[in-house]
Protein backbone atom coordinates (compact mmCIF):
# COMPACT_ATOMS: atom_id res chain seq x y z
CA UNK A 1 13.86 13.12 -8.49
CA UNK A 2 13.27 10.51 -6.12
CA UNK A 3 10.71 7.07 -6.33
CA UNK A 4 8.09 5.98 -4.52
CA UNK A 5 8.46 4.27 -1.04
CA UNK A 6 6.70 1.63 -0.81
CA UNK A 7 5.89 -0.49 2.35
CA UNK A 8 3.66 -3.19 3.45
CA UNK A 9 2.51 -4.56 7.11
CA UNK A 10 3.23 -8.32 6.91
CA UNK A 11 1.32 -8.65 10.38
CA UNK A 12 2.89 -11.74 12.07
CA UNK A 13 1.07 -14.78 13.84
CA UNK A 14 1.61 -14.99 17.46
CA UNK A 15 3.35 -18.75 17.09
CA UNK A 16 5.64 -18.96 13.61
CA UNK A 17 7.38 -21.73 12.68
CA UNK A 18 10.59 -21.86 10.72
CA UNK A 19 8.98 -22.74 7.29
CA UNK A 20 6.74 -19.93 8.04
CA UNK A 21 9.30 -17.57 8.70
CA UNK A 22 10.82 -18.83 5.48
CA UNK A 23 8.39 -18.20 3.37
CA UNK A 24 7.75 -14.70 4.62
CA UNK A 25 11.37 -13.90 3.86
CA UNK A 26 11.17 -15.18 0.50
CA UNK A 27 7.21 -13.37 -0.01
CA UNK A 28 9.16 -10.40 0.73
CA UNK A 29 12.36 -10.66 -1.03
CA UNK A 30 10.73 -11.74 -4.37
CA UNK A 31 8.22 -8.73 -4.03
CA UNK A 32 11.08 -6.58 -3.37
CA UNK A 33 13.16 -7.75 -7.00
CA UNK A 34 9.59 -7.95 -9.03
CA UNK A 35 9.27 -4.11 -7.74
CA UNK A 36 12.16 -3.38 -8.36
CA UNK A 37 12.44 -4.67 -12.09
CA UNK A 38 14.47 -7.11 -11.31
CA UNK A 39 12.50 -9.53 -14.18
CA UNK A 40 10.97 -8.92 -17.11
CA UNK A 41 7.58 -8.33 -17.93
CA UNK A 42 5.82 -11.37 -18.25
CA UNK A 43 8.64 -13.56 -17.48
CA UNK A 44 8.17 -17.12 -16.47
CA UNK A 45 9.09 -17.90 -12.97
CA UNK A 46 9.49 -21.17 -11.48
CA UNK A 47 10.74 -22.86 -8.25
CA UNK A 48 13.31 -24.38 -9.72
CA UNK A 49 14.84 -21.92 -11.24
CA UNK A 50 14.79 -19.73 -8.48
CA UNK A 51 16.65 -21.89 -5.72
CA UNK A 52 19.52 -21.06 -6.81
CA UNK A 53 18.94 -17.33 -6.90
CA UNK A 54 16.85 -17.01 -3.68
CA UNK A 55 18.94 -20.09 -1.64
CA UNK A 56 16.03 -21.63 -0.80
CA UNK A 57 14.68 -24.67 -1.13
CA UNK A 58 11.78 -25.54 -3.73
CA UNK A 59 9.00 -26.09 -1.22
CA UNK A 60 8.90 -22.89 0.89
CA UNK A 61 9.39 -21.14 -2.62
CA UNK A 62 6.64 -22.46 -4.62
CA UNK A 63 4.57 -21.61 -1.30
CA UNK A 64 5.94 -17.64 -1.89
CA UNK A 65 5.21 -18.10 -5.76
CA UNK A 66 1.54 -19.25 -4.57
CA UNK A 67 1.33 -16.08 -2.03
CA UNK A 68 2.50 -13.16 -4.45
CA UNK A 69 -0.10 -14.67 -7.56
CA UNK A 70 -2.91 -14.36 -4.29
CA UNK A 71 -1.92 -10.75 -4.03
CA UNK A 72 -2.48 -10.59 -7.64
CA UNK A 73 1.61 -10.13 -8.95
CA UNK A 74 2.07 -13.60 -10.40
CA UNK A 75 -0.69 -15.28 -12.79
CA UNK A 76 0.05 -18.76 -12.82
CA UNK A 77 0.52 -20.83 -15.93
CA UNK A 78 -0.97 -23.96 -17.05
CA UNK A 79 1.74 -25.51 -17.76
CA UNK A 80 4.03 -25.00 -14.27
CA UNK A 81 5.15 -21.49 -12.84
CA UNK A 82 4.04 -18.45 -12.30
CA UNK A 83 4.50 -15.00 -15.29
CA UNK A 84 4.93 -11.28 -14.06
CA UNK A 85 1.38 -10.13 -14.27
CA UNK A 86 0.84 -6.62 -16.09
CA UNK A 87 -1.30 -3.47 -15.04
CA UNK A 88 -2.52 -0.82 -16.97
CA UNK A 89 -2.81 2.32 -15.73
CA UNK A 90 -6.79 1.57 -15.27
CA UNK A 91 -5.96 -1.37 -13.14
CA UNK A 92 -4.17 0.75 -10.75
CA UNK A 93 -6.83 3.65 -10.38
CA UNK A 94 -9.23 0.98 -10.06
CA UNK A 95 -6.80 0.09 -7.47
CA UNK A 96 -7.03 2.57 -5.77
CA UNK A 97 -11.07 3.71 -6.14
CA UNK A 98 -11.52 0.16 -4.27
CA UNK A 99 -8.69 0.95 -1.65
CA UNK A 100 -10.99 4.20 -1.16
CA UNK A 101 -14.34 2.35 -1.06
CA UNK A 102 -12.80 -0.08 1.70
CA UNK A 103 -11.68 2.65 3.76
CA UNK A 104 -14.40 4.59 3.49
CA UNK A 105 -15.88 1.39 4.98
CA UNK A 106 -13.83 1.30 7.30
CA UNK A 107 -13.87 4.79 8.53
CA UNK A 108 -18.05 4.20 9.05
CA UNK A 109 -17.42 1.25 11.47
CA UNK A 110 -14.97 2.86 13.12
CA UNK A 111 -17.01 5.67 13.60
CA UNK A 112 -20.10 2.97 14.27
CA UNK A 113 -18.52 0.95 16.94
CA UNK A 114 -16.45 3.48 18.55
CA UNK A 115 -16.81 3.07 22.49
CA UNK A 116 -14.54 5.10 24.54
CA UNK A 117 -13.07 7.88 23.31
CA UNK A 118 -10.03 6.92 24.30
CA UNK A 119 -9.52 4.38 21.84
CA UNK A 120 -8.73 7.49 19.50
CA UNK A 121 -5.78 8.06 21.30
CA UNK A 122 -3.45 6.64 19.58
CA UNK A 123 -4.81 8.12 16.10
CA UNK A 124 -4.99 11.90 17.55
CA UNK A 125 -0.73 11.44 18.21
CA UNK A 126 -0.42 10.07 14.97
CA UNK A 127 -2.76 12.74 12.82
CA UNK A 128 -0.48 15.50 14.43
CA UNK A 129 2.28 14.67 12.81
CA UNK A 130 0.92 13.45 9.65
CA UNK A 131 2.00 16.69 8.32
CA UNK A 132 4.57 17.05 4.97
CA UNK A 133 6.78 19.84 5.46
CA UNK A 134 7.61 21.98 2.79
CA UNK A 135 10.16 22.40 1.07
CA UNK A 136 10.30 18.75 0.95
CA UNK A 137 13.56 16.78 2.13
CA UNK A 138 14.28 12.72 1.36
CA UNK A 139 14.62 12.38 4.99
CA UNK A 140 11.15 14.41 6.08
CA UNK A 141 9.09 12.44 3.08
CA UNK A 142 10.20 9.21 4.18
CA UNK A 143 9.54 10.00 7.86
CA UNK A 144 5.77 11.58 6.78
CA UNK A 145 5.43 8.06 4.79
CA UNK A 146 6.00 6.04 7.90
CA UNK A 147 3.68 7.94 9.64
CA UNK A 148 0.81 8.16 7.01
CA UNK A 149 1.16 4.44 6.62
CA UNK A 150 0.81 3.94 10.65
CA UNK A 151 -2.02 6.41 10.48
CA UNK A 152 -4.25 5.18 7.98
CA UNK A 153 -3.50 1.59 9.15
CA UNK A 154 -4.57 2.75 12.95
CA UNK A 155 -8.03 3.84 11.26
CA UNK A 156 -8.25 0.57 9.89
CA UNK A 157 -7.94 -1.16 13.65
CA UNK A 158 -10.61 1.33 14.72
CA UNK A 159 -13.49 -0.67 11.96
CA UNK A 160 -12.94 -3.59 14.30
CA UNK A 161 -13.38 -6.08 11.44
CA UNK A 162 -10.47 -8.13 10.76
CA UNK A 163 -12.31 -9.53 8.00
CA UNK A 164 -11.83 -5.67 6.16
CA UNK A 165 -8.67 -5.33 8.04
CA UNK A 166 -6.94 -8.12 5.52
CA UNK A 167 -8.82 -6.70 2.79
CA UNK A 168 -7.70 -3.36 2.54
CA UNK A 169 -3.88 -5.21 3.47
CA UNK A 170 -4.78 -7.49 0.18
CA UNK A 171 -5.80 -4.54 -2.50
CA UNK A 172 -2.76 -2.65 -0.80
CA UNK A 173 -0.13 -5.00 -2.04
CA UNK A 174 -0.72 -3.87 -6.34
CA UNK A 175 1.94 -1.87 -7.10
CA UNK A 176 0.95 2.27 -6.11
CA UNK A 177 -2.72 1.34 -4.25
CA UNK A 178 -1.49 1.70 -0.73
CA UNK A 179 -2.15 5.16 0.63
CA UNK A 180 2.01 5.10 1.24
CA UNK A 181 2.95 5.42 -2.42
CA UNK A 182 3.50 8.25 -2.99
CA UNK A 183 6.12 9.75 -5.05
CA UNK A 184 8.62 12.18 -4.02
CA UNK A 185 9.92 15.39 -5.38
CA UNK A 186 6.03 16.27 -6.66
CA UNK A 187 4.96 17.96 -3.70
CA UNK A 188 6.84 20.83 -3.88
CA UNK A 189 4.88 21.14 -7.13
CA UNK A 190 2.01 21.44 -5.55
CA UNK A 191 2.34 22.13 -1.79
CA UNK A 192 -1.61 22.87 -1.09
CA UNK A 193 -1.78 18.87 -1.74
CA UNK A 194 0.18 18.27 1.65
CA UNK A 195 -2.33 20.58 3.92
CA UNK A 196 -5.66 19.37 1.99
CA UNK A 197 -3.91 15.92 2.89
CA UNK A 198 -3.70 16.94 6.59
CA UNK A 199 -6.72 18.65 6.74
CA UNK A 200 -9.12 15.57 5.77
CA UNK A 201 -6.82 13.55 8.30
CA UNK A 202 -7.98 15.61 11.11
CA UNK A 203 -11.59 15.52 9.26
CA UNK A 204 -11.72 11.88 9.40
CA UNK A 205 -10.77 11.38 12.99
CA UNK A 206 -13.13 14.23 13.76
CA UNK A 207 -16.22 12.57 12.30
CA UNK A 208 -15.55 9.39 13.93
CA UNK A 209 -15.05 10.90 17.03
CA UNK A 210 -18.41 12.53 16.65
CA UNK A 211 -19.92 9.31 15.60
CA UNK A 212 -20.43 10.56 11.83
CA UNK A 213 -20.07 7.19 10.11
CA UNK A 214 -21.44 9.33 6.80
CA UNK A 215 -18.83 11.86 6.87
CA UNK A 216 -16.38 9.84 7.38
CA UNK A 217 -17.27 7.56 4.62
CA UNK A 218 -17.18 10.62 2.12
CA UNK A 219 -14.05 11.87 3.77
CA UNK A 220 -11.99 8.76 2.97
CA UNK A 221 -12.83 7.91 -0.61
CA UNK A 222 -11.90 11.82 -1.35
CA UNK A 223 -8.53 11.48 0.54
CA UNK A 224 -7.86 8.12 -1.27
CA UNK A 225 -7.69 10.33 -4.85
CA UNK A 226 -4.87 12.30 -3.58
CA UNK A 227 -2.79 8.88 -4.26
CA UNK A 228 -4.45 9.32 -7.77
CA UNK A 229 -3.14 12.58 -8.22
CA UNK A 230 0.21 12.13 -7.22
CA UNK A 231 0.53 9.34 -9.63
CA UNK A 232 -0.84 10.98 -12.60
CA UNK A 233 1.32 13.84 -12.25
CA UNK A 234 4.21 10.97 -11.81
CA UNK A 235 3.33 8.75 -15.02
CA UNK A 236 3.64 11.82 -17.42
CA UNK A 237 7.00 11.94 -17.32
CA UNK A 238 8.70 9.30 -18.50
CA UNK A 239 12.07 10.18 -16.47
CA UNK A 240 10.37 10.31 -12.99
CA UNK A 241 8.02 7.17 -13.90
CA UNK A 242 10.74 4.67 -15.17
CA UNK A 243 12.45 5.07 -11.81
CA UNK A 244 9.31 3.98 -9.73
CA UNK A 245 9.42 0.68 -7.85
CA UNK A 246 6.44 -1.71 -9.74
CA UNK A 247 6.91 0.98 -12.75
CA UNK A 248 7.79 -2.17 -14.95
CA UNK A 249 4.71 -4.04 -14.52
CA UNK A 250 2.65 -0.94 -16.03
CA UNK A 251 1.48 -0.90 -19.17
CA UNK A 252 -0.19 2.19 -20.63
């Protein structure tokens, strides 16, 4: 069995400065152990204690302490540092409903505020090879992840609303909400998943070509329960779940 992959688009300021860059390292490398199990459930976490561990110094790692509890990892405590937060599986459906909802927002703009139609360009090369092939290899599902992720992401630049653009980056950061985690060695299971998936990708760019902010509304949230799917089928068994990145922050 495999586990999911499971990315993120940072999206970098034009100027950085050194303590920026920094602190982006350390946002990422601290996601990357949490996901990886690397501390215990509600473990305490503090700045101090992590210096030596991270080689960093306390200021730019409180600041990545203060950036995963935004995303909603860390809770902070009353009493100094941050815990590993918990999520049930509820949490991450709900996850994921809301991921739908905002794309399904952002699908309507796009379709909305569309002007040329050659701003679609981009998203037409990408939707053709948004496809899974089966039988499914590690090296084709990581490629199709890449390209899913780029895809939906492209649909988000199409709302024109950077407002909803960091939104739907926000509710993608808990653990299995992105439309990217996915888990592999399940689609062979069921392979008519991978061409409904490809099908509503050409729907959706469709409608907003045609200026059907509706249809593409109701086109979205039904592609966002594939995700849903994939992880139910995942968190029945025990042996594929416990190898999932973020699988140690879910409670049943």
């Amino acid at each position: 069995m495999g586990a999911v992959v499971y990315l993120h688009a940072m999206g970098a300021a034009t100027v950085t400065s050194n303590s920026d860059t920094q602190t982006e390292r350390l946002v990422l490398a601290l996601r990357e152990r949490i996901l990886k199990g690397q501390f215990s459930q509600g473990e305490r976490l503090t700045e101090l204690g992590l210096v030596s561990l991270l080689q960093a110094s306390r200021t730019p790692i409180r600041l990545a302490l203060e950036r995963l509890a935004n995303e909603g990892l860390l809770d902070p405590i009353p009493t100094g540092g941050f815990r590993l937060r918990s999520f049930s599986l509820i949490d991450i459906w709900d996850a994921i409903e809301i991921r739908g909802v905002l794309e399904g927002t952002a699908v309507r703009f796009a379709a909305e505020r569309l002007g040329q139609v050659e701003e679609l360009a981009r998203v037409k090369r990408l939707v053709s090879k948004a496809t899974l092939e089966i039988p499914v290899t590690a090296e084709g599902f990581a490629r199709y992840l890449e390209i899913n992720r780029s895809f939906h992401r492209e649909l988000w630049c199409l709302a024109k609303s950077p407002s909803l653009f960091r939104e739907l980056e926000h509710i993608c950061k808990i653990p299995f909400a992105a439309p990217e985690a996915l888990v592999f060695g399940l689609a062979d299971r069921e392979p008519s998943t991978a061409y409904v998936a490809a099908e509503q990708h050409r729907a959706l760019v469709e409608a907003v070509e045609n200026r059907e902010g509706a249809r593409a509304e109701a086109l979205a949230r039904e592609h966002s329960r594939i995700s849903r799917r994939n992880l139910e089928f995942a968190f029945r068994s025990k042996e594929i779940a416990s190898r999932l990145p973020g699988a140690v922050l879910v409670t049943n």
